[in-house]
Protein backbone atom coordinates (compact mmCIF):
# COMPACT_ATOMS: atom_id res chain seq x y z
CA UNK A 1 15.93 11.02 19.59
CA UNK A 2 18.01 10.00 16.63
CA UNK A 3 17.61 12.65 13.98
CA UNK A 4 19.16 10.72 11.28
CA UNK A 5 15.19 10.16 9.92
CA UNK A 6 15.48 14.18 8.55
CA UNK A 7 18.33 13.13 6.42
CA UNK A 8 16.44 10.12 5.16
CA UNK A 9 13.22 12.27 4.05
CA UNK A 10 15.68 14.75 2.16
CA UNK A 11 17.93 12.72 0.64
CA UNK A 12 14.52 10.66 -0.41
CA UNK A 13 12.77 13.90 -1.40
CA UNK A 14 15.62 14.50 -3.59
CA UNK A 15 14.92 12.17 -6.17
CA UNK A 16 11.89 13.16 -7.20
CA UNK A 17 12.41 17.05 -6.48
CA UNK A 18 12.96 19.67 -4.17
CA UNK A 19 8.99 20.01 -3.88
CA UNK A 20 8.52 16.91 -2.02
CA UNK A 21 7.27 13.86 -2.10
CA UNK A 22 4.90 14.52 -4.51
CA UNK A 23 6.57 17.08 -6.79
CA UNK A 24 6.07 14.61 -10.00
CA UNK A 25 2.73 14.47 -9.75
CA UNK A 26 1.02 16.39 -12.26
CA UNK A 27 -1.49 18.42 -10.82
CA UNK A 28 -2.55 19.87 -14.27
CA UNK A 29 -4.24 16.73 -14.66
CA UNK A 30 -7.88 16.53 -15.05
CA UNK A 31 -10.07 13.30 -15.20
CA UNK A 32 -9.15 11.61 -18.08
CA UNK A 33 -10.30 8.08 -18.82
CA UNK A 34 -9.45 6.53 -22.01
CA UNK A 35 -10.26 3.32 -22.73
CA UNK A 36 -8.01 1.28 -25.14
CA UNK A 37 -8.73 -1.10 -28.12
CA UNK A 38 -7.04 -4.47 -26.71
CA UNK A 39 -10.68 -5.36 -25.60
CA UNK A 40 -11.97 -5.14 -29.16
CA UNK A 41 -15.94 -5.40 -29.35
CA UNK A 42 -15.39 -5.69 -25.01
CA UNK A 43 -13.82 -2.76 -24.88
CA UNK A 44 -14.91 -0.39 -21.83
CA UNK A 45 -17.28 2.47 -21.61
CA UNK A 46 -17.29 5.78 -19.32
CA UNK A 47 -20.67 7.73 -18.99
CA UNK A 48 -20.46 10.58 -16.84
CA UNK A 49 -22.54 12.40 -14.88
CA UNK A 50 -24.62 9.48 -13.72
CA UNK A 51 -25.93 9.55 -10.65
CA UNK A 52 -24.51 7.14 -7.90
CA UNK A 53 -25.52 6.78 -4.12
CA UNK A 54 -27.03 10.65 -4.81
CA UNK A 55 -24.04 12.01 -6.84
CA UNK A 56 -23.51 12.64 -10.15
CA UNK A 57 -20.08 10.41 -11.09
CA UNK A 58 -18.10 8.98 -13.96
CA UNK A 59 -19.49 5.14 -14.25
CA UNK A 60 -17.52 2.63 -16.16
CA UNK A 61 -19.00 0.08 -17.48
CA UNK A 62 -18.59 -2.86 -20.08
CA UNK A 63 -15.17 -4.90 -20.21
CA UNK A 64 -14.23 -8.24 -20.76
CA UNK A 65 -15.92 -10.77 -18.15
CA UNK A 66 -14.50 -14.11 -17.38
CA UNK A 67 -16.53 -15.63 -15.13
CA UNK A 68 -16.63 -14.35 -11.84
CA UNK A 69 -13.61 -11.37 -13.30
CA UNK A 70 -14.33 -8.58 -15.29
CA UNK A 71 -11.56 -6.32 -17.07
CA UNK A 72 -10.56 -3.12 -18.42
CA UNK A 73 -8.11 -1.30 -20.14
CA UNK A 74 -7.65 2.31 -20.69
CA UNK A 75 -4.78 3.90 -22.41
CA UNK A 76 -4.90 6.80 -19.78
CA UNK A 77 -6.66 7.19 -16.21
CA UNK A 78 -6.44 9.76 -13.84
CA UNK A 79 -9.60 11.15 -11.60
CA UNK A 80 -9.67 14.72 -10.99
CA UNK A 81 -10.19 16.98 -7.93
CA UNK A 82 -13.35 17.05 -6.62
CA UNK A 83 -14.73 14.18 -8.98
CA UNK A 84 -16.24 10.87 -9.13
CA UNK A 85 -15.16 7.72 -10.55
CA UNK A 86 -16.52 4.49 -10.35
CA UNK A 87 -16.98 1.20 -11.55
CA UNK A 88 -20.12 -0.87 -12.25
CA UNK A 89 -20.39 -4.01 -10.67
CA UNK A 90 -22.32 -6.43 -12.97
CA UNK A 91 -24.11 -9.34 -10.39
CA UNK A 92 -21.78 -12.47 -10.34
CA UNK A 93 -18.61 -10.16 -10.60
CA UNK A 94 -16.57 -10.50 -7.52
CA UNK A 95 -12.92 -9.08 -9.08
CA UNK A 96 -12.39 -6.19 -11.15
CA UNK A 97 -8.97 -5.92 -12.75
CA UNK A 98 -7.88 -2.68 -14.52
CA UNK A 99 -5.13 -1.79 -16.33
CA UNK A 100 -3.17 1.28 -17.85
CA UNK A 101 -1.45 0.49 -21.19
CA UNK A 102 -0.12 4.03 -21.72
CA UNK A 103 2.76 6.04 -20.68
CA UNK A 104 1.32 8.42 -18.52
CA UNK A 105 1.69 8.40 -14.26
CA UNK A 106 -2.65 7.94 -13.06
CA UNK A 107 -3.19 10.88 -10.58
CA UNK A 108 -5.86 9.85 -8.87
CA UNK A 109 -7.22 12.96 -7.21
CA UNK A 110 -10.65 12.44 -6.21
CA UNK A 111 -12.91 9.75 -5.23
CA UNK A 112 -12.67 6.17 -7.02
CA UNK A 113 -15.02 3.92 -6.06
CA UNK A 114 -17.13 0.70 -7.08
CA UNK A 115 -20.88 0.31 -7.34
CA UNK A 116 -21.31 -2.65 -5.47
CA UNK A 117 -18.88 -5.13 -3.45
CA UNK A 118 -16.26 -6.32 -5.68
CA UNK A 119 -12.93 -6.26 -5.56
CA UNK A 120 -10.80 -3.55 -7.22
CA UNK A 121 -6.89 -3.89 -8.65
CA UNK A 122 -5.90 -0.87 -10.41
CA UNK A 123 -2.36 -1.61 -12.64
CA UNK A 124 -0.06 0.88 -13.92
CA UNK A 125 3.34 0.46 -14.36
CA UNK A 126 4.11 4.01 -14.83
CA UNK A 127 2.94 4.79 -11.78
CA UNK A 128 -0.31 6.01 -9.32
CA UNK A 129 -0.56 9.03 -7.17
CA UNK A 130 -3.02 9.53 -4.49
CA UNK A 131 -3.65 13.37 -4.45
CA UNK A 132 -4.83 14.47 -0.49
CA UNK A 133 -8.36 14.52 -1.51
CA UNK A 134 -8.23 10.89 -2.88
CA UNK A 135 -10.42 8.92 -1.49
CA UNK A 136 -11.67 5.24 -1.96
CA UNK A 137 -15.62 3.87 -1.80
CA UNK A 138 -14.83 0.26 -2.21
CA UNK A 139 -16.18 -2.57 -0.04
CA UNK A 140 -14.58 -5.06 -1.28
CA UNK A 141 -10.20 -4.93 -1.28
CA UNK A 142 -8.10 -2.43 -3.06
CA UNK A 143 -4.76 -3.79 -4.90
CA UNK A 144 -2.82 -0.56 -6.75
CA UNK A 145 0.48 -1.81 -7.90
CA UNK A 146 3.09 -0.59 -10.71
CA UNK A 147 3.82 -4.32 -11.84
CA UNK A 148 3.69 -4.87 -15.73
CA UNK A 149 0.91 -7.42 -15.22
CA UNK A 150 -1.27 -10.38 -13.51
CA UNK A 151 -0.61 -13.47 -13.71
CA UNK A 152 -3.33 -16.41 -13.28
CA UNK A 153 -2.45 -19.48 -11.71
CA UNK A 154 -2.87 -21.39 -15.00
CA UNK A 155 -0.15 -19.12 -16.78
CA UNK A 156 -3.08 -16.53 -18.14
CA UNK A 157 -1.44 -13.38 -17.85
CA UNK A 158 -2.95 -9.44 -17.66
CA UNK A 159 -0.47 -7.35 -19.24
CA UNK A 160 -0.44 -3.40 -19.28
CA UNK A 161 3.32 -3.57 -20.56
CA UNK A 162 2.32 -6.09 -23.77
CA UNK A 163 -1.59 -5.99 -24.16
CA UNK A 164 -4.06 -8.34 -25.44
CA UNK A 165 -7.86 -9.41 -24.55
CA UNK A 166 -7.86 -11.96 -21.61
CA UNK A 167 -8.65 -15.54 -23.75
CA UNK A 168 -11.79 -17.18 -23.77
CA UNK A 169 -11.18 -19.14 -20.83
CA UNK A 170 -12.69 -19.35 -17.35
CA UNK A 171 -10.49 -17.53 -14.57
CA UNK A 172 -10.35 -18.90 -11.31
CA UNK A 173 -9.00 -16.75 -8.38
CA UNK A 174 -6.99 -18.86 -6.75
CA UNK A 175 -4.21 -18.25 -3.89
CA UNK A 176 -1.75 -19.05 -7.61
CA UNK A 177 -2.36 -15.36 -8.38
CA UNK A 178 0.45 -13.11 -8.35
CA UNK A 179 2.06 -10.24 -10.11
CA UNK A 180 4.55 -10.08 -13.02
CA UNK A 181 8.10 -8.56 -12.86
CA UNK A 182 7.36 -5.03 -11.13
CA UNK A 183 8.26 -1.72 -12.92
CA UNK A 184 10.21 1.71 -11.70
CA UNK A 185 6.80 3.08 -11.31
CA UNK A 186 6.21 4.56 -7.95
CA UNK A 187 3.35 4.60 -5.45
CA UNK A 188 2.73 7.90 -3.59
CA UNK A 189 -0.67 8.49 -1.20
CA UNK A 190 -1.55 11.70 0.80
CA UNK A 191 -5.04 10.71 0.64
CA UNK A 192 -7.61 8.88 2.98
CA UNK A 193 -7.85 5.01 1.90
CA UNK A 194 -10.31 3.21 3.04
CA UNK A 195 -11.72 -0.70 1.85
CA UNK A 196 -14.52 -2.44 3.85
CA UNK A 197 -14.46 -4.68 6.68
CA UNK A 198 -12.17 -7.41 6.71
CA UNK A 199 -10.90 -6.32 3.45
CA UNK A 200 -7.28 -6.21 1.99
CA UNK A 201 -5.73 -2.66 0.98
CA UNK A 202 -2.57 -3.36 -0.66
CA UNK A 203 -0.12 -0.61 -2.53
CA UNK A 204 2.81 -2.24 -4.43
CA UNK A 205 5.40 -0.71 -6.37
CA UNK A 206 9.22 0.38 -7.14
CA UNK A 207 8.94 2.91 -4.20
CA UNK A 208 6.27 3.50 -2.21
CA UNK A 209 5.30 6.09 0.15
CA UNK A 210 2.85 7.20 2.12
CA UNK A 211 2.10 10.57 4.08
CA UNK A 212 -1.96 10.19 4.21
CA UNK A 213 -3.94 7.60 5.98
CA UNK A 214 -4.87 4.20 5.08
CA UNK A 215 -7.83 1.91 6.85
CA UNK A 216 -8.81 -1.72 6.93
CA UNK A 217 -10.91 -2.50 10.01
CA UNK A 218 -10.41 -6.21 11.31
CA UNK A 219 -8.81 -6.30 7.58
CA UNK A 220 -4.77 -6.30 6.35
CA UNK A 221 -3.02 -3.27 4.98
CA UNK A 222 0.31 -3.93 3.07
CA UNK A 223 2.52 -1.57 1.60
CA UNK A 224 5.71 -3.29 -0.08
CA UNK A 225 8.09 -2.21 -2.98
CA UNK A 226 11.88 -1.96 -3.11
CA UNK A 227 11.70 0.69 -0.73
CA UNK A 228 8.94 1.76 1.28
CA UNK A 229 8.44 4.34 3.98
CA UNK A 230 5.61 6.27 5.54
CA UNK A 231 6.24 10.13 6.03
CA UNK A 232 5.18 12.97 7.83
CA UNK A 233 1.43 11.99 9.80
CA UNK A 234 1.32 9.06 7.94
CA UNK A 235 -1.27 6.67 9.62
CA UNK A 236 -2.77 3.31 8.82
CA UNK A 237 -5.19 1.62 11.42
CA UNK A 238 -7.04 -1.96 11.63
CA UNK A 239 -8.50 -1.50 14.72
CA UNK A 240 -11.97 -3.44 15.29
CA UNK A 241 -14.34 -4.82 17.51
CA UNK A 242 -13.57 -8.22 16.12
CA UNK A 243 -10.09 -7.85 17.39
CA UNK A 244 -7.18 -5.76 15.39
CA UNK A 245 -6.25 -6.69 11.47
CA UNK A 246 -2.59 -6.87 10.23
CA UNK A 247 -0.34 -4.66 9.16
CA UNK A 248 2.77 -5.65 6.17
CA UNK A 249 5.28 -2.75 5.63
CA UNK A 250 8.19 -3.55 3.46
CA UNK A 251 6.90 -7.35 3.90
CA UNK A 252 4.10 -9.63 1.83
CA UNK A 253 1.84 -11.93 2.60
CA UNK A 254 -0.88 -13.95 0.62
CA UNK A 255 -3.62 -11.72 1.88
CA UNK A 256 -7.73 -12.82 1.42
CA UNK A 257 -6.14 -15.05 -1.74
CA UNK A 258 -6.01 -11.43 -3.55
CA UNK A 259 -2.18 -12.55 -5.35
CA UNK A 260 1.25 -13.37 -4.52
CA UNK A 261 3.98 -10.67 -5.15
CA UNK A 262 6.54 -11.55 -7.23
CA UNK A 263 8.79 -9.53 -4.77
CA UNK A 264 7.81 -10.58 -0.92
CA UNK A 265 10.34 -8.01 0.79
CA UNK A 266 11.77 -4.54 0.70
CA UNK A 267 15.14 -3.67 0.72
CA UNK A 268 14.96 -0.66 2.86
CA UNK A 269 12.08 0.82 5.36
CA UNK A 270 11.52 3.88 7.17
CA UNK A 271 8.78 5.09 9.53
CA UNK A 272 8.72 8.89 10.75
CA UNK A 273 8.48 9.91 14.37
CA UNK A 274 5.13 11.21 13.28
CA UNK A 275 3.90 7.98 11.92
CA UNK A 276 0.94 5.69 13.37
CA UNK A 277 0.15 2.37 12.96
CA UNK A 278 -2.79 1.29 15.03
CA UNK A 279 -4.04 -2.83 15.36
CA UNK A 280 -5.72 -2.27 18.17
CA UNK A 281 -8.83 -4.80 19.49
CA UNK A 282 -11.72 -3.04 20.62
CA UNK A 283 -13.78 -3.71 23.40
CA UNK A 284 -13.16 -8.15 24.05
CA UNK A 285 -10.92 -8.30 21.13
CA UNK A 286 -7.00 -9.05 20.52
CA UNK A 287 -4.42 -6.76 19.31
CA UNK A 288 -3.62 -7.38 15.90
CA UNK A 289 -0.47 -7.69 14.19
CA UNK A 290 2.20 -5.39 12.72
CA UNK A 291 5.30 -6.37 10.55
CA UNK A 292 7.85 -3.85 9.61
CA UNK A 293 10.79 -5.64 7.33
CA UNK A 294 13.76 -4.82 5.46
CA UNK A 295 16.24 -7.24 3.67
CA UNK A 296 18.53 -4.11 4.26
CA UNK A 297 18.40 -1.75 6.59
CA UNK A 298 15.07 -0.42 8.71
CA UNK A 299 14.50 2.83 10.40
CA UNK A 300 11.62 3.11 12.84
CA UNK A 301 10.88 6.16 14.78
CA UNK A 302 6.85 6.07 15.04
CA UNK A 303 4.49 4.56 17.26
CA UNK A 304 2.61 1.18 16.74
CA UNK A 305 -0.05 0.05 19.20
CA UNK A 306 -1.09 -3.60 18.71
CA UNK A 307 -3.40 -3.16 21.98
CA UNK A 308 -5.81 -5.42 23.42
CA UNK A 309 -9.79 -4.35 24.10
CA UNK A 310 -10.56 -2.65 27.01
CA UNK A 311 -12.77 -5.02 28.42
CA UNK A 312 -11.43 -8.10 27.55
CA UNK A 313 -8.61 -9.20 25.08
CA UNK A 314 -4.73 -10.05 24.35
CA UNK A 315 -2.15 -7.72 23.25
CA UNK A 316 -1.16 -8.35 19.96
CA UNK A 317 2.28 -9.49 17.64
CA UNK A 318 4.53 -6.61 16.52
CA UNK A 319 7.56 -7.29 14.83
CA UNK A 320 10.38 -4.50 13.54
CA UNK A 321 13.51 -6.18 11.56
CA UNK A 322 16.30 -5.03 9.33
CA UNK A 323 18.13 -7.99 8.27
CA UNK A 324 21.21 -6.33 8.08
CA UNK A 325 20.52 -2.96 10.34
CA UNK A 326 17.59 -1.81 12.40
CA UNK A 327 17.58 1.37 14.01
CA UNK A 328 14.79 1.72 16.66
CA UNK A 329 13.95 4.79 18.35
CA UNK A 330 9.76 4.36 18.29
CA UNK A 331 7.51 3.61 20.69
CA UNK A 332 5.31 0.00 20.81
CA UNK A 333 2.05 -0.38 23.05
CA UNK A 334 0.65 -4.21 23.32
CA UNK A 335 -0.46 -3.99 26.56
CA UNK A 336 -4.12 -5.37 27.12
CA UNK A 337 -6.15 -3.62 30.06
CA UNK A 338 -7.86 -7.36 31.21
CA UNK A 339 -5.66 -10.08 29.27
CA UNK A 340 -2.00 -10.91 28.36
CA UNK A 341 0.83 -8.37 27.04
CA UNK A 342 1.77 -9.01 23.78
CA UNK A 343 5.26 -9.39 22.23
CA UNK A 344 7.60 -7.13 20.62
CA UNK A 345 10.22 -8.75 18.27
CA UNK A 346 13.30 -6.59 17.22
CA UNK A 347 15.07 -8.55 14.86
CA UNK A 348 18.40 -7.38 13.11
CA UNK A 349 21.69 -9.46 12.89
CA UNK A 350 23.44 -7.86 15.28
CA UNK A 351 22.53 -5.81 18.73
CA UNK A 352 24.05 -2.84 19.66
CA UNK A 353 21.91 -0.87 22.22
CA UNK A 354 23.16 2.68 22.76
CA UNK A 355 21.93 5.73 24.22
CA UNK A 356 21.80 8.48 21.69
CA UNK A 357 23.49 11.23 22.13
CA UNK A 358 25.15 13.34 19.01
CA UNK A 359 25.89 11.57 15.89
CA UNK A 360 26.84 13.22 12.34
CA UNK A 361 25.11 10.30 9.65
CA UNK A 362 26.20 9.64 6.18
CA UNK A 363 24.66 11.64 3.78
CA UNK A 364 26.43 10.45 0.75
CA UNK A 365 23.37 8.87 -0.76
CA UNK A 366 22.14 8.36 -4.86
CA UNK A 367 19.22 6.51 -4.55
CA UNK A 368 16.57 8.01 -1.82
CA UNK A 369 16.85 6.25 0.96
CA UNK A 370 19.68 6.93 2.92
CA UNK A 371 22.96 4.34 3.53
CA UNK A 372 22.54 2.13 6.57
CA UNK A 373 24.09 3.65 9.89
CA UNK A 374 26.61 1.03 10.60
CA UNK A 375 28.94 1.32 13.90
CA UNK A 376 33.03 0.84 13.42
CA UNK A 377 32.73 -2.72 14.21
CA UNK A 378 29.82 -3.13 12.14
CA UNK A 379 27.13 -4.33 14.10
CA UNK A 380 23.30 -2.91 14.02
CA UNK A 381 22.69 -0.35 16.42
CA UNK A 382 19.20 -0.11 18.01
CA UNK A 383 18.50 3.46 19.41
CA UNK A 384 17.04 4.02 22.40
CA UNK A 385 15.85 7.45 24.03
């Protein structure tokens, strides 16, 4: 196996410290939820110790509602270890937007949840960490993303970068939604993610990363930044009954109408030899589909399985491009037990297929992600073991 991914997770590690991925996170940090001012007389309020589904938790309540929206804005928000944060869900709301207007990373640590089945975006463009006891309790979808803002099809725009109280105006949640110009603010999640059925779970920022696990049964789960890559026993599965969801790495997609990133592809991906990614269909269901993308270069060296059910079912769609270099040295299952294989699609400019024996990479790297792997005549090599 090509062990040019080791390189990539050190040189990566490197710019954020020698203690890992997640050596800027601040794990003095205790829950801490401030709400700002830009809400004036809607501004939002945090009770704690209220008991939800049997548990005492932080509830947030309050905000600015816009017809079927509500929002917030806090100054700082971080949820500590071992505690419980969630927001009400007044009847009628079906979005909750929140914002950070501060200058502070949100480590979110513990459980974050929402008390009913709304929709939850959390915006920081500083940055959001998902500590390995992070967990989500949302049914609805999840969007966390480091861009400076929201932007509503009619021009109505959500700021955490330039505040001000959404205007008296009714907000419809159209497929025109989409983010504003995204910040350096990085994503990092060592936690288990979870939104409900059919539901989107989308993490969007500068960099983003992943080393926990992330779940969206017969739902979509999209990671996408400037450079994304999933680490160590990173795992994200869509598997279902109902036939398996989609996965986006390093590649958008309007998902469940939730927004349109203003950036729809990442300049460089990487997936670990320990990494997951399961679409599988359960029992008379399809495979689902996977989509790893770079604009740059990609390195895969996990496993996907885009499988169909066991009784009955397709394989599914998996896809792994680099526009200008892929390396592939992973392993892809879309076989289906009872129906038709499904496709693999390896998609870089050029094909080089080698057999990999010993190769020294270039390690002269200053921004994380290691330089692409490019043979003397300069063509994309795939690997194959």
């Amino acid at each position: 196996m090509n062990q040019s991914w080791k390189y990539w997770w050190w040189t990566f590690a490197g710019i954020i410290g020698i203690g890992g991925v997640f050596a800027f996170w601040d794990t003095a940090a205790v829950a801490q939820i401030t709400p700002d001012t830009s809400l004036g007389t809607e501004n939002s309020l945090v009770t704690p110790n209220v008991d939800i589904q049997g548990l005492p938790a932080d509830l947030i309540e309050g905000g600015a509602t816009r017809d079927a929206a509500l929002f917030h804005s806090f100054s700082e928000f971080n949820v500590g270890e071992g505690l419980r944060v969630y927001f009400a869900n007044p009847v009628g709301i079906e979005t909750i937007f929140s914002r950070v207007t501060g200058s502070d990373v949100s480590n979110i640590l513990g459980t974050l949840g929402v008390d009913g089945g709304a929709s939850l975006f959390l915006l920081n463009p500083n940055g959001i960490i998902f500590g390995e006891n992070a967990r989500l309790d949302i049914a609805g979808s999840f969007v966390a993303s480091t861009a400076n803002s929201v932007v509503f099809e009619n021009g109505v725009e959500f700021s955490a970068t330039n505040p001000e109280a959404p205007p008296l105006l009714t907000i419809n949640l159209t497929p025109g939604l989409q983010y504003g110009s995204n910040s350096n603010g990085r994503i990092a999640n060592a936690g288990n993610l979870g939104v409900g059925v059919g539901e989107t779970l989308s993490l969007y920022g500068n960099t983003v990363t992943s080393t926990g696990r992330l779940t969206a049964p017969g739902g979509t789960v999209q990671i996408l930044g400037d450079r994304v890559g999933l680490f160590e026993n990173a795992q994200i599965d869509v598997s279902s009954d109902m036939g398996g969801g989609t996965v986006l790495i390093g590649i958008a997609e309007e998902a469940n109408n939730l927004y349109i990133p203003s950036v729809t592809h990442a300049n460089r991906t990487f997936v670990s030899p320990d990494a997951i990614i399961n679409a599988n269909g359960i029992g008379n269901s399809d495979g689902g589909n996977v989509l790893v993308w770079s604009d740059e270069a990609t390195r895969f060296y996990g496993t996907i399985s885009a499988r169909g059910g066991e009784m009955s079912g397709n394989g599914g769609f998996v896809e792994v491009s680099g526009k200008d270099v892929l390396e592939f040295d992973g392993l892809v299952d879309t076989t289906a037990a009872n129906g038709r294989t499904g496709t693999l699609l390896l998609d870089p400019t050029n094909i080089e297929v080698v057999v990999f024996a010993n190769e020294t990479d270039n390690l002269n790297d200053v921004d994380g992600f290691a330089d692409p792997d490019i043979g003397a005549d300069g063509d994309t090599k795939i690997y194959d073991s």
